[in-house]
C-alpha atoms as a PDB file:
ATOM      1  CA  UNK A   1     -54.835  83.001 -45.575  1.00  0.00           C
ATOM      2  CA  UNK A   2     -58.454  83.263 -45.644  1.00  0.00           C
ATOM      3  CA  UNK A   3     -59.784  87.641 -46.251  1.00  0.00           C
ATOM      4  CA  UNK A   4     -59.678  88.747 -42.230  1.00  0.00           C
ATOM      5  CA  UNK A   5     -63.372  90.139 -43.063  1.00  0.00           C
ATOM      6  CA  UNK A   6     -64.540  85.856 -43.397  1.00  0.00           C
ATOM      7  CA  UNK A   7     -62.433  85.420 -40.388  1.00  0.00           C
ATOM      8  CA  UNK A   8     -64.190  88.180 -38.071  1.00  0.00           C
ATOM      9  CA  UNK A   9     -67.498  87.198 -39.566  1.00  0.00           C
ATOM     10  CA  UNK A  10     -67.104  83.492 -38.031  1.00  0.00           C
ATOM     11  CA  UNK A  11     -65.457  84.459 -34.994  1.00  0.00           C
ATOM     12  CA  UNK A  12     -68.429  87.084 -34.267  1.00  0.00           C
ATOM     13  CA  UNK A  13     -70.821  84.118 -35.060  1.00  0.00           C
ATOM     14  CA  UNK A  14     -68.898  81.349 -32.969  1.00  0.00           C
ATOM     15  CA  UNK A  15     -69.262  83.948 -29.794  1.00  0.00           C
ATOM     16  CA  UNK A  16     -72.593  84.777 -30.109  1.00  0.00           C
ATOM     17  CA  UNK A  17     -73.929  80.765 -30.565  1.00  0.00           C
ATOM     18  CA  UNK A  18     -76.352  81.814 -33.319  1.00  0.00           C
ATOM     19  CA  UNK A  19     -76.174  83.466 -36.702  1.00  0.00           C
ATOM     20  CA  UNK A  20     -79.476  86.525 -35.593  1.00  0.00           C
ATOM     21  CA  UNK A  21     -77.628  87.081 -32.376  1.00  0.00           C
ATOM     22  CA  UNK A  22     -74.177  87.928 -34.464  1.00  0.00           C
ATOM     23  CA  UNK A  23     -76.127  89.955 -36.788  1.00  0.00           C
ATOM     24  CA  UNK A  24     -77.675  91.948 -34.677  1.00  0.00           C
ATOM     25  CA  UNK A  25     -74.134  92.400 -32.123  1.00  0.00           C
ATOM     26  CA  UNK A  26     -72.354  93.509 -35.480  1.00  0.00           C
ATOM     27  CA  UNK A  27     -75.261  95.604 -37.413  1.00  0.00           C
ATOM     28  CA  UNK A  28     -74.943  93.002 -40.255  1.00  0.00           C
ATOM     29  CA  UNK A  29     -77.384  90.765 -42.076  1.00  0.00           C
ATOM     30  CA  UNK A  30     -78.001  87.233 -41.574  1.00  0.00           C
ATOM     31  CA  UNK A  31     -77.373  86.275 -45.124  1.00  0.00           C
ATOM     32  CA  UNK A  32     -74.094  88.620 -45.337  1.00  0.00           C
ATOM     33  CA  UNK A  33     -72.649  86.256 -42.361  1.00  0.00           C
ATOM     34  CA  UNK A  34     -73.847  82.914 -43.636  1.00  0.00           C
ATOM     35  CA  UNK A  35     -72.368  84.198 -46.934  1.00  0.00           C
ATOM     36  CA  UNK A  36     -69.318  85.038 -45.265  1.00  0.00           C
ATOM     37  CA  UNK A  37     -69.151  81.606 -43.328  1.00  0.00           C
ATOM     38  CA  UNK A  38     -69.663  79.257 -46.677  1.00  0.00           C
ATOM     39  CA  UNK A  39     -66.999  81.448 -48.265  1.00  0.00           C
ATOM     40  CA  UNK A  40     -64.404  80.564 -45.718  1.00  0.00           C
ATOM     41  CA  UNK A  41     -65.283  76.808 -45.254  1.00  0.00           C
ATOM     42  CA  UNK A  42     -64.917  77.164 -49.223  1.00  0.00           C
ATOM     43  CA  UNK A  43     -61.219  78.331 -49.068  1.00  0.00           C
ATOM     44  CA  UNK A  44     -60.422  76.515 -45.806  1.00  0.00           C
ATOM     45  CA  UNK A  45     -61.483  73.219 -47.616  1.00  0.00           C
ATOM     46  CA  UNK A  46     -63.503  71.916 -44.507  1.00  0.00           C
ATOM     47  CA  UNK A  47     -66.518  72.717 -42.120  1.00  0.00           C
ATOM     48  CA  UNK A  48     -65.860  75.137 -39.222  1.00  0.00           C
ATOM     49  CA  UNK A  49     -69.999  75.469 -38.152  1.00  0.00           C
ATOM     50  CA  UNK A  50     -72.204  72.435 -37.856  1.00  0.00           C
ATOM     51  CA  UNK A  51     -75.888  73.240 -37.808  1.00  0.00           C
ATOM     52  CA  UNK A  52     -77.797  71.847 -35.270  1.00  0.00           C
ATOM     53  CA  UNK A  53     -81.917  71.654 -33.947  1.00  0.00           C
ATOM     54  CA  UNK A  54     -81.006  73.627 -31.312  1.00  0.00           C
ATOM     55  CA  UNK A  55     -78.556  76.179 -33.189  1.00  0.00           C
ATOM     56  CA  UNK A  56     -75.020  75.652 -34.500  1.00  0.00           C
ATOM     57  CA  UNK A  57     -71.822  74.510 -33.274  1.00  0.00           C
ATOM     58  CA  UNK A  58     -68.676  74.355 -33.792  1.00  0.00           C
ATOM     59  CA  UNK A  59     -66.716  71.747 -35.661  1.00  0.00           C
ATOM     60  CA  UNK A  60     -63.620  70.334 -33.696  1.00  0.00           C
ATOM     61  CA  UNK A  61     -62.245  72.600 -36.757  1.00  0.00           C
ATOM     62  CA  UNK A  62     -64.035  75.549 -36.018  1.00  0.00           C
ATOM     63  CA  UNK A  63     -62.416  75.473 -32.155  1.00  0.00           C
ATOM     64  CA  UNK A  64     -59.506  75.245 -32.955  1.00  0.00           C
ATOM     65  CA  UNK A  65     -59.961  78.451 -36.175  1.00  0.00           C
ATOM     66  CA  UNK A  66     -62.306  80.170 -33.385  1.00  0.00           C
ATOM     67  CA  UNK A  67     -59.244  80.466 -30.541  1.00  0.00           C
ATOM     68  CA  UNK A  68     -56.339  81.015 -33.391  1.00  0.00           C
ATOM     69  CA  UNK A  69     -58.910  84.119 -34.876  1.00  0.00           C
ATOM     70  CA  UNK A  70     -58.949  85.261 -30.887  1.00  0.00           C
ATOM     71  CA  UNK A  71     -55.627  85.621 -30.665  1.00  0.00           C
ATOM     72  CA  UNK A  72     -54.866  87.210 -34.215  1.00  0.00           C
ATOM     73  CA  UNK A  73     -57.706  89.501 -32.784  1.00  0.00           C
ATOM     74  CA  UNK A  74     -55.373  90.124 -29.935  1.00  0.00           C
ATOM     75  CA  UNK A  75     -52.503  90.745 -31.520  1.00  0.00           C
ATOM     76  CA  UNK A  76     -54.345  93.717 -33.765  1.00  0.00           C
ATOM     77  CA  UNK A  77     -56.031  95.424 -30.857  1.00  0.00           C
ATOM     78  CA  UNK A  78     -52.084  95.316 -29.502  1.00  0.00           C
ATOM     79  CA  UNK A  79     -50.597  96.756 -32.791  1.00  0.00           C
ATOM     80  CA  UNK A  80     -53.634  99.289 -32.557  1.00  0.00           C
ATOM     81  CA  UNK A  81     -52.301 100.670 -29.762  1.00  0.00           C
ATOM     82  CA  UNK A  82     -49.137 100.981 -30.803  1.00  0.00           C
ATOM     83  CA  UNK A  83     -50.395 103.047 -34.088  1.00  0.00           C
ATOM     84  CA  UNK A  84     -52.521 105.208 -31.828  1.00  0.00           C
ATOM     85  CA  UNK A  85     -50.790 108.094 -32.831  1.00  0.00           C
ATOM     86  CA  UNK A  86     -50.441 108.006 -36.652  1.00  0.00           C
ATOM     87  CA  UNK A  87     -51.414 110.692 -38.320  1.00  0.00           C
ATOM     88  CA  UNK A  88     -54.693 110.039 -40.393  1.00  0.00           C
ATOM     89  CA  UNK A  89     -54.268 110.720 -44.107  1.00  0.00           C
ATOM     90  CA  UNK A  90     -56.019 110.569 -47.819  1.00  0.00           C
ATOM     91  CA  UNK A  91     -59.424 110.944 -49.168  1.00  0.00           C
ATOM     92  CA  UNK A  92     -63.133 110.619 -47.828  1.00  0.00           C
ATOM     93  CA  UNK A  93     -65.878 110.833 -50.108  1.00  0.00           C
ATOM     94  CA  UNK A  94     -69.567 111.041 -48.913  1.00  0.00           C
ATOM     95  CA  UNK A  95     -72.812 110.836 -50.514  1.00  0.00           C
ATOM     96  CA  UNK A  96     -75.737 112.624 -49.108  1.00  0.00           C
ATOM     97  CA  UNK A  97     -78.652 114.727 -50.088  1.00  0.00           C
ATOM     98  CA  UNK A  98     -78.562 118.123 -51.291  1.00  0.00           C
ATOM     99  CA  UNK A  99     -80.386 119.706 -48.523  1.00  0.00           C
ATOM    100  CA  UNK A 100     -77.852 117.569 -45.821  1.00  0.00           C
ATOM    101  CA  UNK A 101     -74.949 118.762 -48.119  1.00  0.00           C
ATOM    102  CA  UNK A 102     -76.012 122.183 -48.222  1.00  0.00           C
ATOM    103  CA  UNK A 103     -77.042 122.792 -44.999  1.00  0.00           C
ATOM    104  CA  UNK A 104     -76.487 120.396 -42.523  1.00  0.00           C
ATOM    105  CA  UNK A 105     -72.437 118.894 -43.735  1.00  0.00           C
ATOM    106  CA  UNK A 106     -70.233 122.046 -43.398  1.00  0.00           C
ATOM    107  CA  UNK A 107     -69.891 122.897 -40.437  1.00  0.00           C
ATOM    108  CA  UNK A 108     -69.602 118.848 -39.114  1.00  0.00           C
ATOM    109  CA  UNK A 109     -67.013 118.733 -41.861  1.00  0.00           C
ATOM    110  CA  UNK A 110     -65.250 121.405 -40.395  1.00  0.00           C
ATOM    111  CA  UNK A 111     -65.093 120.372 -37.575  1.00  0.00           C
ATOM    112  CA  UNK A 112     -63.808 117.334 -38.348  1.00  0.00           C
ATOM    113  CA  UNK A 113     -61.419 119.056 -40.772  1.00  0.00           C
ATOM    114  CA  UNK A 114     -59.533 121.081 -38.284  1.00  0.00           C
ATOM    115  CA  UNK A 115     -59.205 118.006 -35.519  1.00  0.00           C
ATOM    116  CA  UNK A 116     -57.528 115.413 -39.031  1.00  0.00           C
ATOM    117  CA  UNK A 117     -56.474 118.583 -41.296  1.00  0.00           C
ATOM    118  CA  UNK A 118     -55.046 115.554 -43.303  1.00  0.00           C
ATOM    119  CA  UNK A 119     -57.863 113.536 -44.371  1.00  0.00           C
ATOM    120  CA  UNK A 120     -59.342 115.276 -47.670  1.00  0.00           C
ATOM    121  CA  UNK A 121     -63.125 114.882 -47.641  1.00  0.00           C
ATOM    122  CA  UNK A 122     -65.023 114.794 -51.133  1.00  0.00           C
ATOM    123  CA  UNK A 123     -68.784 115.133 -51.034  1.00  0.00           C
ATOM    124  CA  UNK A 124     -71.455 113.839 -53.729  1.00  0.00           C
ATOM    125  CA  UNK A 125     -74.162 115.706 -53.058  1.00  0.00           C
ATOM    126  CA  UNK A 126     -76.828 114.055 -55.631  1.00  0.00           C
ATOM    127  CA  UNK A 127     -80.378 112.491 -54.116  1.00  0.00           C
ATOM    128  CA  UNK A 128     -79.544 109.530 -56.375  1.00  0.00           C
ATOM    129  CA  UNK A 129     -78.017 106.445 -54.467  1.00  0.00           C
ATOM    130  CA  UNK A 130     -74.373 106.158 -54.642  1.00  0.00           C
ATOM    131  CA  UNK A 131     -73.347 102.089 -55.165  1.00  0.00           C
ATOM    132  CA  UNK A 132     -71.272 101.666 -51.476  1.00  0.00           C
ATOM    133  CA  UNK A 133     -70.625  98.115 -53.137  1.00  0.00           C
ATOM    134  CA  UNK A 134     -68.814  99.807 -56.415  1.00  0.00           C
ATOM    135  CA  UNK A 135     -66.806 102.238 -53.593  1.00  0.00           C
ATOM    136  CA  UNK A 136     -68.575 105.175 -55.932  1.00  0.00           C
ATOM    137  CA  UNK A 137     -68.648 106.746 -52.250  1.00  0.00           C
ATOM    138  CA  UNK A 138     -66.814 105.328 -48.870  1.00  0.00           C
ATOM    139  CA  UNK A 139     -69.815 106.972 -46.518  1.00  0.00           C
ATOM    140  CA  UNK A 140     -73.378 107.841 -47.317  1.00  0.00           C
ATOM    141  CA  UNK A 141     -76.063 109.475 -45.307  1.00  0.00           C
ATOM    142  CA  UNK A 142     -79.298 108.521 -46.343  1.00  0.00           C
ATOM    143  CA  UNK A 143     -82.923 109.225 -45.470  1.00  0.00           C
ATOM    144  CA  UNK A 144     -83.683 105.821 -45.400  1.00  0.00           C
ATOM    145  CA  UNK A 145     -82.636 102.395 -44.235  1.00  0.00           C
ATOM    146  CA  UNK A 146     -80.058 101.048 -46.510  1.00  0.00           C
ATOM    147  CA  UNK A 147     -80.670  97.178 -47.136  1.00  0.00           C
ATOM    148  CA  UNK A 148     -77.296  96.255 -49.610  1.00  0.00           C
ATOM    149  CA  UNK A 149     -75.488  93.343 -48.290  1.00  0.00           C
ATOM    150  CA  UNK A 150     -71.749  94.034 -47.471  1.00  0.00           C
ATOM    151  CA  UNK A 151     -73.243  97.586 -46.009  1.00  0.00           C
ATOM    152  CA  UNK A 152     -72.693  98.444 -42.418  1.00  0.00           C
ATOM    153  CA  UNK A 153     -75.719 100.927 -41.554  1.00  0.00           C
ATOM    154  CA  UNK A 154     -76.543 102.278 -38.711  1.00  0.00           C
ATOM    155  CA  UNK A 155     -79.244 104.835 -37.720  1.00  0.00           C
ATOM    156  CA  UNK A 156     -78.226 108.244 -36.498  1.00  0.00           C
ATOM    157  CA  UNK A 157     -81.295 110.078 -35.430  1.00  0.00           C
ATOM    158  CA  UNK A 158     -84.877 111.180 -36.441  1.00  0.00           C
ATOM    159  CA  UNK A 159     -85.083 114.739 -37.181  1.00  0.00           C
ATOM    160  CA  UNK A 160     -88.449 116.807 -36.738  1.00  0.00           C
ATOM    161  CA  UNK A 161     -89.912 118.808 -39.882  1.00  0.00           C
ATOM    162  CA  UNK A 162     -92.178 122.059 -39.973  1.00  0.00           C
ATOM    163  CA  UNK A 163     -93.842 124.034 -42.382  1.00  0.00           C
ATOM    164  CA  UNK A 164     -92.601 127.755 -43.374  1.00  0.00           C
ATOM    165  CA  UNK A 165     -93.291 130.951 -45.114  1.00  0.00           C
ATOM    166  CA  UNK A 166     -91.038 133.720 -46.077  1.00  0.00           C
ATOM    167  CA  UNK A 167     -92.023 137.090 -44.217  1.00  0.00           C
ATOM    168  CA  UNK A 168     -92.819 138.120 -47.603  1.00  0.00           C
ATOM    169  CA  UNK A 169     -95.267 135.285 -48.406  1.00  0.00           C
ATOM    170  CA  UNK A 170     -97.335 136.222 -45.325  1.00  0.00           C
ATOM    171  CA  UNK A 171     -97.422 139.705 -46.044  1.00  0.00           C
ATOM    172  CA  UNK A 172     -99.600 138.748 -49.047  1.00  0.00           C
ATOM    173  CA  UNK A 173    -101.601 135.814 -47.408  1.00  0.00           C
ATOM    174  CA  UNK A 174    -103.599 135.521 -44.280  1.00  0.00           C
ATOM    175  CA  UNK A 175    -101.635 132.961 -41.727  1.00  0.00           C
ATOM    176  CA  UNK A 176    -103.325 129.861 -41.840  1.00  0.00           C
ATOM    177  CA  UNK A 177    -104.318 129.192 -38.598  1.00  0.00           C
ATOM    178  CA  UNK A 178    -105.496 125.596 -38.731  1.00  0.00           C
ATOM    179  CA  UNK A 179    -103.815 122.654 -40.385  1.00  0.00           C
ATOM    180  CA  UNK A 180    -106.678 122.649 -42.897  1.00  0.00           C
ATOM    181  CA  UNK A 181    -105.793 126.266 -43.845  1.00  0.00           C
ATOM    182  CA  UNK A 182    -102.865 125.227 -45.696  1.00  0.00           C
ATOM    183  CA  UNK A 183    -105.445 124.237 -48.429  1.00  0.00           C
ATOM    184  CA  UNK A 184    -105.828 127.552 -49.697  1.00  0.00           C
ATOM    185  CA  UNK A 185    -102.346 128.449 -49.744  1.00  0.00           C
ATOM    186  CA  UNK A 186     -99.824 128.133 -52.445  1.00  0.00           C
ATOM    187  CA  UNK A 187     -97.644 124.926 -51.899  1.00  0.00           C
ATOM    188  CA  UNK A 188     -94.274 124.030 -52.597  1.00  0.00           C
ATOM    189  CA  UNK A 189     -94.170 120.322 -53.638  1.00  0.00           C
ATOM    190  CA  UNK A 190     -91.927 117.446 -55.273  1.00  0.00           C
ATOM    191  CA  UNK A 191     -92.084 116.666 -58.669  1.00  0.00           C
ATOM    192  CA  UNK A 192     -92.399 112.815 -59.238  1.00  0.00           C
ATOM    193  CA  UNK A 193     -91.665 112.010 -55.838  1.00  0.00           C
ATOM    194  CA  UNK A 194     -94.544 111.394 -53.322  1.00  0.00           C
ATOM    195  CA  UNK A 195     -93.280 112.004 -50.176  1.00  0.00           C
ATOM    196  CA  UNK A 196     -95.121 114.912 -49.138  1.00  0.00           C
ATOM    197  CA  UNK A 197     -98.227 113.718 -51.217  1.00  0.00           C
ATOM    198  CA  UNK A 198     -98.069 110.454 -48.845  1.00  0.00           C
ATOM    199  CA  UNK A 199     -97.542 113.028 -45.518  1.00  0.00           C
ATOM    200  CA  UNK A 200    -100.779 115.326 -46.751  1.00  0.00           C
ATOM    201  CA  UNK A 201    -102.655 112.155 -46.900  1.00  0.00           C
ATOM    202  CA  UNK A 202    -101.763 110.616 -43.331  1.00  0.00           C
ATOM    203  CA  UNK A 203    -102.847 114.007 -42.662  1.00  0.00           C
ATOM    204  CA  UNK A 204    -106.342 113.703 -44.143  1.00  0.00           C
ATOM    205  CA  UNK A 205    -105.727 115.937 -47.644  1.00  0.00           C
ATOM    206  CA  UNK A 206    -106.164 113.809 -50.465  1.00  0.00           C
ATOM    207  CA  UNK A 207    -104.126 115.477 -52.978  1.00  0.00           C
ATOM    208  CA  UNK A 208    -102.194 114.611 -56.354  1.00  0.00           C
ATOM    209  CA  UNK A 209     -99.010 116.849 -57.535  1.00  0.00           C
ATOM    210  CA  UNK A 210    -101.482 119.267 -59.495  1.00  0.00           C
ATOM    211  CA  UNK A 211    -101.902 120.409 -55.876  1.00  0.00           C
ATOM    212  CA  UNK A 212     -98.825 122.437 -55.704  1.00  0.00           C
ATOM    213  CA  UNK A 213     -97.918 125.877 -57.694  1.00  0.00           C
ATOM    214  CA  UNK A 214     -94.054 125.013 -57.398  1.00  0.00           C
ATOM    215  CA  UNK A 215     -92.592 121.337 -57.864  1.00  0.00           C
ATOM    216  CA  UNK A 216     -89.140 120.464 -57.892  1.00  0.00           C
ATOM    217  CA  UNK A 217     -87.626 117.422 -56.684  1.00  0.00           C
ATOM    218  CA  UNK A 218     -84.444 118.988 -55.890  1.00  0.00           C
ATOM    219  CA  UNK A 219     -84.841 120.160 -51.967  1.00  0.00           C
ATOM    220  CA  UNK A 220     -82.381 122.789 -52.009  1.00  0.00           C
ATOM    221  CA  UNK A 221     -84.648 124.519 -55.383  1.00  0.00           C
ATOM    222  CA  UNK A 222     -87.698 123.791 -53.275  1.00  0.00           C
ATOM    223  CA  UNK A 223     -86.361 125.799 -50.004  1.00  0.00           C
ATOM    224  CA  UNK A 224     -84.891 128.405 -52.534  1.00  0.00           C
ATOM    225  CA  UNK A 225     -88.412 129.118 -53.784  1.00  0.00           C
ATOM    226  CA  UNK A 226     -89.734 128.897 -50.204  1.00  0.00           C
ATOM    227  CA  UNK A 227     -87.161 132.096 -48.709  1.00  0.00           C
ATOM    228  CA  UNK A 228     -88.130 133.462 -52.016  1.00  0.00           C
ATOM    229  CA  UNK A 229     -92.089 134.254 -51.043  1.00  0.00           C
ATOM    230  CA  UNK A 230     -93.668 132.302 -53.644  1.00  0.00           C
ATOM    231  CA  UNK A 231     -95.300 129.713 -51.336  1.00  0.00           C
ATOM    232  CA  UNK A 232     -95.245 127.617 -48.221  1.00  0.00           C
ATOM    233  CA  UNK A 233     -93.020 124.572 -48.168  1.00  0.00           C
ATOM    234  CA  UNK A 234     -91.527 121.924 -45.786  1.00  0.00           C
ATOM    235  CA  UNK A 235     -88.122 121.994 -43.862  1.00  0.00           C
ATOM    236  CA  UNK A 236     -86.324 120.251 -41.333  1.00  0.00           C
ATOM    237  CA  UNK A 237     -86.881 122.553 -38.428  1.00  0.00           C
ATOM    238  CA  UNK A 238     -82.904 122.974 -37.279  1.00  0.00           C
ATOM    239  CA  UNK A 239     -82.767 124.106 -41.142  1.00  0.00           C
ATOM    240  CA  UNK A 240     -85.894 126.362 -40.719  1.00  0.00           C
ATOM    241  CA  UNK A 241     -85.961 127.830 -37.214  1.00  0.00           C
ATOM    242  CA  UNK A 242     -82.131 128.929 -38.575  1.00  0.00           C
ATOM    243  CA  UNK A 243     -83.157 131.156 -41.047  1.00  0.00           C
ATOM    244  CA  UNK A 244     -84.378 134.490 -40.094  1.00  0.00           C
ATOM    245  CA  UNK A 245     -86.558 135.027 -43.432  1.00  0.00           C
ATOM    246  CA  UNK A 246     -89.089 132.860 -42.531  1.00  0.00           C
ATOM    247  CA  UNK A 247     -91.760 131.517 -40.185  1.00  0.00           C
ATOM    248  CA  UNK A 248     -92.695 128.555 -38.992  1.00  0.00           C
ATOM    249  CA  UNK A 249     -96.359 127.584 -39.030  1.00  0.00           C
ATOM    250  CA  UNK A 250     -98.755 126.121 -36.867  1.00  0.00           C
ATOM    251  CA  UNK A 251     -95.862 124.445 -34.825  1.00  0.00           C
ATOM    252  CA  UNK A 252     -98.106 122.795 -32.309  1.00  0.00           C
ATOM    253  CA  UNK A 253     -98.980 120.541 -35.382  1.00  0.00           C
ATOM    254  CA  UNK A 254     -96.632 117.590 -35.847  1.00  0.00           C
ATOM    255  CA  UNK A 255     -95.923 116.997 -39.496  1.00  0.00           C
ATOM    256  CA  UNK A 256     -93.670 113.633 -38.998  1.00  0.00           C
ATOM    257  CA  UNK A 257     -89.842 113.371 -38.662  1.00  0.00           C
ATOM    258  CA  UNK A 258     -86.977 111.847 -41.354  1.00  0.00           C
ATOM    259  CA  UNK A 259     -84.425 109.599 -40.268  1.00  0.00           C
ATOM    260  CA  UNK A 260     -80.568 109.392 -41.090  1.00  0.00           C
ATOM    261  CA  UNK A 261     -78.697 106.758 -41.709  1.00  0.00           C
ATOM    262  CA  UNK A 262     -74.731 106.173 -41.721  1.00  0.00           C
ATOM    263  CA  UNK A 263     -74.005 103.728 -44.555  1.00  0.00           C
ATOM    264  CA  UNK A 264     -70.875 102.410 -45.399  1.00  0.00           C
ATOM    265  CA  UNK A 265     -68.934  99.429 -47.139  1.00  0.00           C
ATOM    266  CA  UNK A 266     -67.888  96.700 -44.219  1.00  0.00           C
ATOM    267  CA  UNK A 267     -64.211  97.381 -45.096  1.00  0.00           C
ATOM    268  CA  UNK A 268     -64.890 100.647 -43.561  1.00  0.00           C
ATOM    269  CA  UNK A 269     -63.817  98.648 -40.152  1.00  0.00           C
ATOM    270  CA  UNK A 270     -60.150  98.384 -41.856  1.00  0.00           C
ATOM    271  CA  UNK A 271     -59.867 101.971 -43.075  1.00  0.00           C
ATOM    272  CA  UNK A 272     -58.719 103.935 -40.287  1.00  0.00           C
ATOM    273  CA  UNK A 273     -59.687 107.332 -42.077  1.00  0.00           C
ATOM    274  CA  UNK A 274     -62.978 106.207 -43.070  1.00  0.00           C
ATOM    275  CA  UNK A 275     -63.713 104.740 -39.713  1.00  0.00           C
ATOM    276  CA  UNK A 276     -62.777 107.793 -38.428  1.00  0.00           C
ATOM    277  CA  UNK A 277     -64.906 110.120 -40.611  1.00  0.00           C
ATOM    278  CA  UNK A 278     -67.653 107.494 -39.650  1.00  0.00           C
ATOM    279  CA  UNK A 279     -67.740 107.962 -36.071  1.00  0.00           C
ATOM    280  CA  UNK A 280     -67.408 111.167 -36.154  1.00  0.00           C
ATOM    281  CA  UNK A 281     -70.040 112.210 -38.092  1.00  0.00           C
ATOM    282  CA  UNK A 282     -72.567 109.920 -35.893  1.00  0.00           C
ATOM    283  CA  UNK A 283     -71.551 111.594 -32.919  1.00  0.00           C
ATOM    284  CA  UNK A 284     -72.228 115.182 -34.601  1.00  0.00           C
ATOM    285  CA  UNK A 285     -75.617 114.341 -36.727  1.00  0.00           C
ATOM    286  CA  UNK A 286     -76.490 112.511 -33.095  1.00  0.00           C
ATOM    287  CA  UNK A 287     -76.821 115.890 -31.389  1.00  0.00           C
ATOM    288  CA  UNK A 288     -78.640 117.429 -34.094  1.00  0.00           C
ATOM    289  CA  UNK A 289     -81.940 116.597 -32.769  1.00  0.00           C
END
């Protein structure tokens, strides 16, 4: 018995007439489904797909695999119903950043905590990417769109950033007024990594890291150092316009927006618990914005 995963990945292809329209229906790559398809003909010892000028079709095989998959599909949505109601149980573990662990994760996590009080969640919170392929974490949340093969991604939402001061900052320093102002401030910046170096300069400020009096790539040290008065720094405003110790600046001026993704292995689609935790957390980060 050909792995149902080879099986789902041909019958989502032999629906959809073409290997870009099954891609994009399932969220998967074009070379993960080919893959997928060679693998099974491999194992089934003959072709199921038959590529043609105008597309592909299916073997006199592959119709008669494509309506036994339909009804094995049939028979699990039945059982699914039947298993509604068992309890989800066992572990979760999710990678994501240190600011989205720190400040955005708890209280989604406990919300979905007290609706499955059975599934245990572990979270990795580490900016380094987690291998989904070597299961080193069953969900991620990334910044970024994840392109490993085998991955099911999907994007959540685009959330807005600001700039921000500690009361105590400005109580030292003239508000800057103008987006040009920030110049004479003292920045909070990144250590090796560019991204705010690349924002400054869609912005017209043609800076290197020298620029800033505080650099840390670790976000949560950076926003520490920001509530802490010794500069002006860079938030995601539902993380700054939260936090009573500081102000945001000149928010007329759009700085950009960072989106998050939902990453996972495709045997997340198998996994009740994971599945679970998956859904749930898109429909939470979802309202964030």
């Amino acid at each position: 018995m050909p792995d149902w995963a080879l099986l789902q990945s041909f019958a989502n292809v032999a629906s959809h007439g073409s290997l870009s329209a099954a891609a994009r229906a399932s969220q998967t790559s074009q070379p993960t489904l080919s893959r997928h398809i060679s693998t099974l003909e491999l194992a089934l010892g003959y072709r199921v797909l038959r590529r043609t000028t105008g597309g592909i079709e299916l073997t006199s095989e592959g119709v008669k695999l494509a309506a036994q998959v339909s009804k094995m599909s049939e028979a699990a949505a039945d059982l699914g119903q039947v298993t509604e109601g068992i309890t989800l149980t066992g572990t979760v573990r999710i990678s994501a950043s240190q600011i989205v662990a720190t400040y955005i994760l708890p209280t989604i996590l406990s919300e979905i905590h007290a609706q499955e009080p059975d599934i245990q969640i572990e979270v990795v919170a580490t900016d380094e990417t987690d291998n989904l392929l070597r299961r080193e974490a069953d969900i991620a949340l990334r910044m970024y769109q994840p392109t490993q093969l085998d991955v099911i991604a999907k994007k959540v939402t685009e959330l807005e950033l600001g700039i921000y001061a500690a009361h105590s900052y400005l109580e030292r320093n003239n508000m800057p007024q103008q987006p040009q102002d920030l110049i004479e401030h003292d920045l909070i910046g990144y250590d090796r990594s560019e991204l705010i170096i690349d924002g400054m300069r869609k912005m017209g400020y043609e800076i290197t890291r020298d620029f800033f009096k505080f650099r840390s790539d670790d976000q949560v040290v950076c926003w520490q150092m920001v509530l802490a008065g010794f500069g002006i720094g860079f938030n995601q405003v539902m993380i700054g316009d939260a936090d009573p110790r500081v102000q945001r600046i000149a928010p007329e001026m759009p700085i950009g927006t960072i989106p998050i993704w939902l990453a996972a292995h495709t045997g997340l689609k198998t996994n009740p618990r994971v599945r679970y935790v998956f859904d749930a957390l898109y429909a939470r980060i979802h309202k964030l914005h």
